[in-house]
PDB file of N, CA and C in Angstrom:
ATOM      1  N   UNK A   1      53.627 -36.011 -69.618  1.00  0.00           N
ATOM      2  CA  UNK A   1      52.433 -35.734 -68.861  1.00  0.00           C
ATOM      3  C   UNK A   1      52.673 -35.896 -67.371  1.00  0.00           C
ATOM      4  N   UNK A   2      53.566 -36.503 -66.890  1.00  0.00           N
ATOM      5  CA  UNK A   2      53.689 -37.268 -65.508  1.00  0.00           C
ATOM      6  C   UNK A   2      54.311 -35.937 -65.004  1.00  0.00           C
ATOM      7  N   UNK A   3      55.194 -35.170 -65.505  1.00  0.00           N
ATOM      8  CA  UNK A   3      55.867 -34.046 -65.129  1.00  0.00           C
ATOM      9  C   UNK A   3      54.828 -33.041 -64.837  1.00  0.00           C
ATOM     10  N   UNK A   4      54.040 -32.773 -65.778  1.00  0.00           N
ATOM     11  CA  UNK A   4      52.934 -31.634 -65.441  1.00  0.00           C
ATOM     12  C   UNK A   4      52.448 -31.709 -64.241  1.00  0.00           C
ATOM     13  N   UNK A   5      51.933 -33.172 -64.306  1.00  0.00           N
ATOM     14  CA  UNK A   5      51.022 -33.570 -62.884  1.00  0.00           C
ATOM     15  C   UNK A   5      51.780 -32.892 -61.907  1.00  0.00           C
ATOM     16  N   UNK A   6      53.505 -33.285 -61.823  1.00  0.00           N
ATOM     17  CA  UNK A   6      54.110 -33.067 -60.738  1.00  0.00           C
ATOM     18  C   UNK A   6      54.405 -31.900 -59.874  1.00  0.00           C
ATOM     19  N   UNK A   7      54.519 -31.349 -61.143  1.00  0.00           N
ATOM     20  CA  UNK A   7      53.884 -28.936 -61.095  1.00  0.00           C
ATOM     21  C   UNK A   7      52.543 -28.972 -60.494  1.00  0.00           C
ATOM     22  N   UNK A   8      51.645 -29.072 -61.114  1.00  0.00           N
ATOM     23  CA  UNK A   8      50.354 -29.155 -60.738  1.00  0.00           C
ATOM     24  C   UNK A   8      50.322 -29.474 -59.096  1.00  0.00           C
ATOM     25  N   UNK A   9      50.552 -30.482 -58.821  1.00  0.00           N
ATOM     26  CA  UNK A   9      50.838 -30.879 -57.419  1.00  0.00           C
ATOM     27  C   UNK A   9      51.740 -29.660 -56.650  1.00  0.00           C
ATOM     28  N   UNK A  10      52.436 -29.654 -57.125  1.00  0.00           N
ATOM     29  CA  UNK A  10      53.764 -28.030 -56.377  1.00  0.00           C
ATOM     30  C   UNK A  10      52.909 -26.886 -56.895  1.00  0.00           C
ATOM     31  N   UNK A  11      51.674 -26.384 -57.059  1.00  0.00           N
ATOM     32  CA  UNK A  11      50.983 -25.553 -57.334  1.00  0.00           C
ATOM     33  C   UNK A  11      51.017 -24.461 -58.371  1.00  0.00           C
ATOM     34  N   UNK A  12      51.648 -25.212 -59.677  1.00  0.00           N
ATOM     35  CA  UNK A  12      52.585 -24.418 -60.690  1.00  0.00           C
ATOM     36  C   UNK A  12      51.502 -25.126 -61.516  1.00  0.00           C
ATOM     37  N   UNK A  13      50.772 -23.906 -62.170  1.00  0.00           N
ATOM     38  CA  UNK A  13      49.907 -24.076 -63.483  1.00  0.00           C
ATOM     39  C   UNK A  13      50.103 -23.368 -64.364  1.00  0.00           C
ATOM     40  N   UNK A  14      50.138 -23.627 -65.773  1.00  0.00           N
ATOM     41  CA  UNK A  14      49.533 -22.774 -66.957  1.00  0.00           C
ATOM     42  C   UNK A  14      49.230 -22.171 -67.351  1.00  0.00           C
ATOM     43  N   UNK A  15      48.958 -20.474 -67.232  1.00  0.00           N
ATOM     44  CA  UNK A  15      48.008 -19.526 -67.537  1.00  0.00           C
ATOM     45  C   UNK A  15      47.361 -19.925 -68.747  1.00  0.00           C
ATOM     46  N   UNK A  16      46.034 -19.628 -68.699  1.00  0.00           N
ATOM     47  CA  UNK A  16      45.224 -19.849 -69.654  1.00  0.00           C
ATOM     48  C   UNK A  16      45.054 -19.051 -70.548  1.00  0.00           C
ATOM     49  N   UNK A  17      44.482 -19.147 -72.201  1.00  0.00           N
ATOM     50  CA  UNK A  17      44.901 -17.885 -73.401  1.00  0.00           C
ATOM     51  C   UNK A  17      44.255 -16.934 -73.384  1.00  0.00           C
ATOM     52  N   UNK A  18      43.342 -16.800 -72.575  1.00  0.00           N
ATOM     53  CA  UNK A  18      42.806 -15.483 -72.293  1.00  0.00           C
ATOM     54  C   UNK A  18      43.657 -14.645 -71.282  1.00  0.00           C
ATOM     55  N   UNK A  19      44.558 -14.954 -70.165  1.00  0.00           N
ATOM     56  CA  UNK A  19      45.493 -14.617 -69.407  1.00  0.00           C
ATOM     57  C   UNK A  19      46.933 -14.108 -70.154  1.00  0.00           C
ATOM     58  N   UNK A  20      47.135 -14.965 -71.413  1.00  0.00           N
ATOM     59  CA  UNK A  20      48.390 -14.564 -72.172  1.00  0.00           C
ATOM     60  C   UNK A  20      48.300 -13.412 -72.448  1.00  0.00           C
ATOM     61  N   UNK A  21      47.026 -13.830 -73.719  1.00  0.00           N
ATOM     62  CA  UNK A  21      46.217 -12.924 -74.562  1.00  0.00           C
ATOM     63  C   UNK A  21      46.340 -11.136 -73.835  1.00  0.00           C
ATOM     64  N   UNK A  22      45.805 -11.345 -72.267  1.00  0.00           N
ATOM     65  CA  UNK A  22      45.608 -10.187 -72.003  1.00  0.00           C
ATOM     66  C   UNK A  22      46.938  -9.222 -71.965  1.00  0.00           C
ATOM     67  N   UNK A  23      47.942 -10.376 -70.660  1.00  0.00           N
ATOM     68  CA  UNK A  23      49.266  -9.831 -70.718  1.00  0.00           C
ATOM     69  C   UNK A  23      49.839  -9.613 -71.925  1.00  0.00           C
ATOM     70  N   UNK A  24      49.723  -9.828 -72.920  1.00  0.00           N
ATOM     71  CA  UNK A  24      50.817  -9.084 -74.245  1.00  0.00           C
ATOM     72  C   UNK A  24      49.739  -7.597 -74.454  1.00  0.00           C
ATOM     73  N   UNK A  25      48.763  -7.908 -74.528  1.00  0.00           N
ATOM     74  CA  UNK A  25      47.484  -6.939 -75.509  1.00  0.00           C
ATOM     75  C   UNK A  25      48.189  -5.732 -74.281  1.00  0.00           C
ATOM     76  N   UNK A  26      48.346  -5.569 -72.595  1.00  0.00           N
ATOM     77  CA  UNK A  26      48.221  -4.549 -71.716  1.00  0.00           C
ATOM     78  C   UNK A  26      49.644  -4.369 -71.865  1.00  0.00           C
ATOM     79  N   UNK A  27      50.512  -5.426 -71.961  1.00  0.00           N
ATOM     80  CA  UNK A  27      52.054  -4.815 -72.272  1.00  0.00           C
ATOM     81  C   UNK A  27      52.241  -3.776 -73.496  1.00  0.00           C
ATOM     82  N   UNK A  28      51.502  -4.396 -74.464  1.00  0.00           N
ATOM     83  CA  UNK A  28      52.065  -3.262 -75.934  1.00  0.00           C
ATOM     84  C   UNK A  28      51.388  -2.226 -75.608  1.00  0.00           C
ATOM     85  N   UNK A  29      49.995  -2.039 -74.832  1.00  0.00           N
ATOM     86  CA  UNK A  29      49.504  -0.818 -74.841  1.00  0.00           C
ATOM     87  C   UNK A  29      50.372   0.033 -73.417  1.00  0.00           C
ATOM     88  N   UNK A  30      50.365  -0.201 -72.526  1.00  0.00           N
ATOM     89  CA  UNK A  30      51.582   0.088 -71.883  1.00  0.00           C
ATOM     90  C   UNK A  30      52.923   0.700 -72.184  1.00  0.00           C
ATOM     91  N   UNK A  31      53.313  -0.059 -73.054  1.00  0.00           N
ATOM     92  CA  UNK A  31      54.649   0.528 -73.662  1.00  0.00           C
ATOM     93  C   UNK A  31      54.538   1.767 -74.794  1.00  0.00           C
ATOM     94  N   UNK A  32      53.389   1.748 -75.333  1.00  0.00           N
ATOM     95  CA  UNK A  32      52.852   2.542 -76.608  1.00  0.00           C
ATOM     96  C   UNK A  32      52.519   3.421 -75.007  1.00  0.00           C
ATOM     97  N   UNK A  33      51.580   3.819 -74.242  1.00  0.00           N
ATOM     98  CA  UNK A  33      51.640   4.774 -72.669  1.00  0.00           C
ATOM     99  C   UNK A  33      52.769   5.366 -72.409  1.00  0.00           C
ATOM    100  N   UNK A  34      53.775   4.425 -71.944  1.00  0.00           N
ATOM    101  CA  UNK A  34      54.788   5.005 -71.350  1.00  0.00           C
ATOM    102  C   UNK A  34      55.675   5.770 -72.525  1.00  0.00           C
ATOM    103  N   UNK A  35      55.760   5.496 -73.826  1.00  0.00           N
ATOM    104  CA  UNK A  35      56.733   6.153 -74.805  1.00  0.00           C
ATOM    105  C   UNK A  35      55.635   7.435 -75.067  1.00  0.00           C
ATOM    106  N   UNK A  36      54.981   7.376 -75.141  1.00  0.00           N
ATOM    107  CA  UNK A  36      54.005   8.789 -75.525  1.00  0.00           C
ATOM    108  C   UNK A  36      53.957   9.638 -74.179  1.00  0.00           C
ATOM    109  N   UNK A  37      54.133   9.010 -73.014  1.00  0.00           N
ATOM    110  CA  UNK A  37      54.265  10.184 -71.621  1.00  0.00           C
ATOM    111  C   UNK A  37      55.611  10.221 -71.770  1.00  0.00           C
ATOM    112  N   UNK A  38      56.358   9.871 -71.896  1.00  0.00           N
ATOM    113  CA  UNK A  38      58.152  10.123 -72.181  1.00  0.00           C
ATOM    114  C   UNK A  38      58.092  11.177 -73.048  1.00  0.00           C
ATOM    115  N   UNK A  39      57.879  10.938 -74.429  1.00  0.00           N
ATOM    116  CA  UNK A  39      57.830  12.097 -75.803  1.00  0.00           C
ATOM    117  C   UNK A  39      56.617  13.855 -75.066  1.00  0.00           C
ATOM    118  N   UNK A  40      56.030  13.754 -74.145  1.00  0.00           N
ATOM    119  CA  UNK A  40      54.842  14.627 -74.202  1.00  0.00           C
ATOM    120  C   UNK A  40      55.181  14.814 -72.959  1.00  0.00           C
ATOM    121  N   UNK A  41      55.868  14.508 -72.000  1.00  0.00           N
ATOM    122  CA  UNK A  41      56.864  14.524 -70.445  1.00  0.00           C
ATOM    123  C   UNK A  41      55.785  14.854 -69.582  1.00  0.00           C
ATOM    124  N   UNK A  42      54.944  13.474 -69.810  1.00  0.00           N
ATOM    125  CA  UNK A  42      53.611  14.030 -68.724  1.00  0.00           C
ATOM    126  C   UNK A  42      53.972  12.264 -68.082  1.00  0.00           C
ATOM    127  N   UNK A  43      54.391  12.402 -66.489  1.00  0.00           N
ATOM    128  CA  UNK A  43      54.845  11.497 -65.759  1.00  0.00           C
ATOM    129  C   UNK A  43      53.493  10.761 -65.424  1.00  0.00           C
ATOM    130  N   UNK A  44      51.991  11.348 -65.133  1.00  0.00           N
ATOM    131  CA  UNK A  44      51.318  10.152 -64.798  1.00  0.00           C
ATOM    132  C   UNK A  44      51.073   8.878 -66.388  1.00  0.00           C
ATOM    133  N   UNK A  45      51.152   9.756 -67.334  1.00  0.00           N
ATOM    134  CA  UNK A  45      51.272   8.818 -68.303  1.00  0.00           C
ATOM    135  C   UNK A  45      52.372   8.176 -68.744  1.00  0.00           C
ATOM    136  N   UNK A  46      53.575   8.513 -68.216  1.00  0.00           N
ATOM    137  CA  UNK A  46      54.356   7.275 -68.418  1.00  0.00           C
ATOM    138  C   UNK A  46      54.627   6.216 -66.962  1.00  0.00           C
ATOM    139  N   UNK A  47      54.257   6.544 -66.012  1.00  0.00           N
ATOM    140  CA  UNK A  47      54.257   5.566 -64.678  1.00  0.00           C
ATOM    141  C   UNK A  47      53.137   4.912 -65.148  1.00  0.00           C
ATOM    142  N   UNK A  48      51.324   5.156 -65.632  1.00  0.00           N
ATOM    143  CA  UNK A  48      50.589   4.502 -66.383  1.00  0.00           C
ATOM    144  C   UNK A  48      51.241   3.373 -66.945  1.00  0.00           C
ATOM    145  N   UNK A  49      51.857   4.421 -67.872  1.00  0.00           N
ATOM    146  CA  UNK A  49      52.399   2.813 -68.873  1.00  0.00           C
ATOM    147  C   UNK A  49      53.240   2.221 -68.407  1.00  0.00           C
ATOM    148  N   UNK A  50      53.925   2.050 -67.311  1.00  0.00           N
ATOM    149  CA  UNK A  50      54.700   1.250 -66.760  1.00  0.00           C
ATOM    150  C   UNK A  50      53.707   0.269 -65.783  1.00  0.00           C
ATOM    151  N   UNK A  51      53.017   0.700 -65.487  1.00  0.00           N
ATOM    152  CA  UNK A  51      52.288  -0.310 -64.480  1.00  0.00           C
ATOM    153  C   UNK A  51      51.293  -0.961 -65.098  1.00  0.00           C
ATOM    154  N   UNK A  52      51.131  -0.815 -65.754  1.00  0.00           N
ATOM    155  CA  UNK A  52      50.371  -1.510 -67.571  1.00  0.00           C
ATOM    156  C   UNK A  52      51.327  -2.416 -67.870  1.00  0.00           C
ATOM    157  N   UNK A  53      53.018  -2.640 -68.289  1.00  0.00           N
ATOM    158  CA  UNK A  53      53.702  -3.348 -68.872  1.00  0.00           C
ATOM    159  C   UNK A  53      53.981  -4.336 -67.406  1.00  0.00           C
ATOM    160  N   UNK A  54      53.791  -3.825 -66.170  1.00  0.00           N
ATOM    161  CA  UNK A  54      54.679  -4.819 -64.853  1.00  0.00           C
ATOM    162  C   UNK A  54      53.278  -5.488 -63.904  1.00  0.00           C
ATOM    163  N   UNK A  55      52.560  -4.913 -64.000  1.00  0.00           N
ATOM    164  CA  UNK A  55      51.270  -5.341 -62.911  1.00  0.00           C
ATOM    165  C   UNK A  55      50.915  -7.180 -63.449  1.00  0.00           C
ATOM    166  N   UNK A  56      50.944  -7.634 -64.809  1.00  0.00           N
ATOM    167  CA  UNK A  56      50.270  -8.869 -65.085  1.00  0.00           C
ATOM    168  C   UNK A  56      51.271  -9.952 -64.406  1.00  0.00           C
ATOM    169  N   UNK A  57      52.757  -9.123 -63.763  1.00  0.00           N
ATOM    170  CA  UNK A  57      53.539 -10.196 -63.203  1.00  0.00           C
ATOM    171  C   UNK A  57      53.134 -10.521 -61.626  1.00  0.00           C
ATOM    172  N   UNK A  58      52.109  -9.945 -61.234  1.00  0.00           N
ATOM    173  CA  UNK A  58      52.361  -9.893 -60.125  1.00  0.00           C
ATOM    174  C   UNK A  58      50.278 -10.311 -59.798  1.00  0.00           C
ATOM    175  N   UNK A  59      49.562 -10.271 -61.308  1.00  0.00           N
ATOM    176  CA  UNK A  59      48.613 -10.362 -61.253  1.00  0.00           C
ATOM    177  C   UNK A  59      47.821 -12.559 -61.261  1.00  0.00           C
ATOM    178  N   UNK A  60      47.181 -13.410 -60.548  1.00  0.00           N
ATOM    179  CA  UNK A  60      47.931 -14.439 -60.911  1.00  0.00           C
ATOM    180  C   UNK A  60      46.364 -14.699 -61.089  1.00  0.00           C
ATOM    181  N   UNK A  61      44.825 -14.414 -61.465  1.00  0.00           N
ATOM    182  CA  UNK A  61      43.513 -14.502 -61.831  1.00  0.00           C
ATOM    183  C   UNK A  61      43.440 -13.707 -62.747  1.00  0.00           C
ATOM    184  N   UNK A  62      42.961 -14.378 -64.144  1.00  0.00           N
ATOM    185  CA  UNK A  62      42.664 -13.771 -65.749  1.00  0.00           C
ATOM    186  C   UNK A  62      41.657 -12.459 -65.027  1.00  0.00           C
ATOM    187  N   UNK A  63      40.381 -12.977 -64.738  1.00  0.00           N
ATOM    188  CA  UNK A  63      39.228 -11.708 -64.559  1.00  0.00           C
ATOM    189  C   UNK A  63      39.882 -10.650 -63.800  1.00  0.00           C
ATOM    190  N   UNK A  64      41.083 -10.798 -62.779  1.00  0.00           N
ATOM    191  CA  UNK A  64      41.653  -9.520 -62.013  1.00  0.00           C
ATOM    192  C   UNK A  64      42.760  -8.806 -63.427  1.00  0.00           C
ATOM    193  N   UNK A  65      43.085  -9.820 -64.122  1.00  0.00           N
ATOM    194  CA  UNK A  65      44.498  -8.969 -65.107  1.00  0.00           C
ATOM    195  C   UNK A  65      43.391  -8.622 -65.861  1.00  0.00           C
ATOM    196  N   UNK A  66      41.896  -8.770 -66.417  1.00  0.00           N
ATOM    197  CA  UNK A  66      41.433  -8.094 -67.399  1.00  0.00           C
ATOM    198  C   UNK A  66      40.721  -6.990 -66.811  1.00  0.00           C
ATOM    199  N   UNK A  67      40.075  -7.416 -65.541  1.00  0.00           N
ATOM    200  CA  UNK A  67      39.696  -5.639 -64.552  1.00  0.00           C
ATOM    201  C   UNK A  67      40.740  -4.712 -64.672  1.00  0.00           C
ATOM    202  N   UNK A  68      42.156  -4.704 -63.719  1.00  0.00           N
ATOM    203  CA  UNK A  68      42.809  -4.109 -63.734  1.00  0.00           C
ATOM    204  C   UNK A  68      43.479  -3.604 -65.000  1.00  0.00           C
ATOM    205  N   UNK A  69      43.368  -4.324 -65.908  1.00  0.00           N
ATOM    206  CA  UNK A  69      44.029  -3.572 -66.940  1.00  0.00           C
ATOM    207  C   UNK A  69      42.932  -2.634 -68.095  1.00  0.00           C
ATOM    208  N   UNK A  70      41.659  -3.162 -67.811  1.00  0.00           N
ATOM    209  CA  UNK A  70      40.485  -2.021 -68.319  1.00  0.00           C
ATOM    210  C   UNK A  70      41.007  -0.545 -67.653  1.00  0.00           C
ATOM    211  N   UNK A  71      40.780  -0.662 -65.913  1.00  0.00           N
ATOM    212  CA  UNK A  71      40.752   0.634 -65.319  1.00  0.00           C
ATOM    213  C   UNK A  71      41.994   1.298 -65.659  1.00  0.00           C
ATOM    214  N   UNK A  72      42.963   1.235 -65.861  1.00  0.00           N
ATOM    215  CA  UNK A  72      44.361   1.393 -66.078  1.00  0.00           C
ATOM    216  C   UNK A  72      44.640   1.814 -67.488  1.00  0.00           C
ATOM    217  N   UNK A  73      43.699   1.365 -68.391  1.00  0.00           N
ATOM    218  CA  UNK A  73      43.403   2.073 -70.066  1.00  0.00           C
ATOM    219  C   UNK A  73      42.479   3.126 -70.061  1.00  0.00           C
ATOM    220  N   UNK A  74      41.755   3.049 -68.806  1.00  0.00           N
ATOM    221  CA  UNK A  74      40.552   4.222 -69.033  1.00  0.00           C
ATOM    222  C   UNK A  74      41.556   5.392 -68.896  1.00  0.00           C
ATOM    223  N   UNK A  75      42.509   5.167 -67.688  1.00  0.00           N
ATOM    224  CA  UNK A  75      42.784   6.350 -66.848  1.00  0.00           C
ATOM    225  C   UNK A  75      43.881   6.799 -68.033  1.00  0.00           C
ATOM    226  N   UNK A  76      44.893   5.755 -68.972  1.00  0.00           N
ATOM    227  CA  UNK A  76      45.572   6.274 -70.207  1.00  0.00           C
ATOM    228  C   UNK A  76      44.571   6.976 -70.612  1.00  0.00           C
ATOM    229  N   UNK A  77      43.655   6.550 -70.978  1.00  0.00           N
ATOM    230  CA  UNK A  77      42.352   7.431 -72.402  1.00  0.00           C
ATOM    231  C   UNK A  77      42.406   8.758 -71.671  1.00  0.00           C
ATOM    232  N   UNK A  78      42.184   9.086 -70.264  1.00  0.00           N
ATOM    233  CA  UNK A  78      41.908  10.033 -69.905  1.00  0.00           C
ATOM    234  C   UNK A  78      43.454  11.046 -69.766  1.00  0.00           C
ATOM    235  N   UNK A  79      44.282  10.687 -69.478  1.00  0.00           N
ATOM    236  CA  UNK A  79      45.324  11.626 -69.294  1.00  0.00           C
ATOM    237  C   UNK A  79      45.691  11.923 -70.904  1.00  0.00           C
ATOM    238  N   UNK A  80      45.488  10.901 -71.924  1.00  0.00           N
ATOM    239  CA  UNK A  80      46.154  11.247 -73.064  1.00  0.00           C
ATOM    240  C   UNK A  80      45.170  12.599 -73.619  1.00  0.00           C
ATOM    241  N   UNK A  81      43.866  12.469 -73.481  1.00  0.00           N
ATOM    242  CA  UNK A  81      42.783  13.506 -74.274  1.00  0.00           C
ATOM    243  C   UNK A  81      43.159  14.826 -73.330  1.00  0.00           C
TER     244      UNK A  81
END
């Protein structure tokens, strides 16, 4: 426990399971994006799915990785139909 504290203090926390949760759920759909714009050679849907599988690294608030990764599934829904 004394170690955590010591992160905590150096500003190194935990993501919480709704933050995990999201990053795997936007990675697989991402990767399932980018292999279907690869197979169908439509580039905004596979850069989609790439920025679907890389954005939650760079994302560091759950409510911004679950915004951004809604708008970012709409715009899959829409290029795939």
């Amino acid at each position: 426990m004394e170690e955590l504290k010591k992160l905590e203090a150096l500003g190194l926390v935990l993501p919480s399971p709704a933050y995990i949760a999201g990053a795997i759920l936007f990675g697989i759909l991402g990767y399932v994006a980018f292999r279907r714009g690869r197979k169908a050679a439509s580039p905004a849907l596979t850069w989609t799915g790439v920025a679907l599988m890389v954005y939650p690294y760079a994302v560091a608030q759950t409510w911004l990785l679950w915004a951004v990764g809604a708008v970012l599934c709409g715009w899959v829904y829409v290029k795939w139909n």
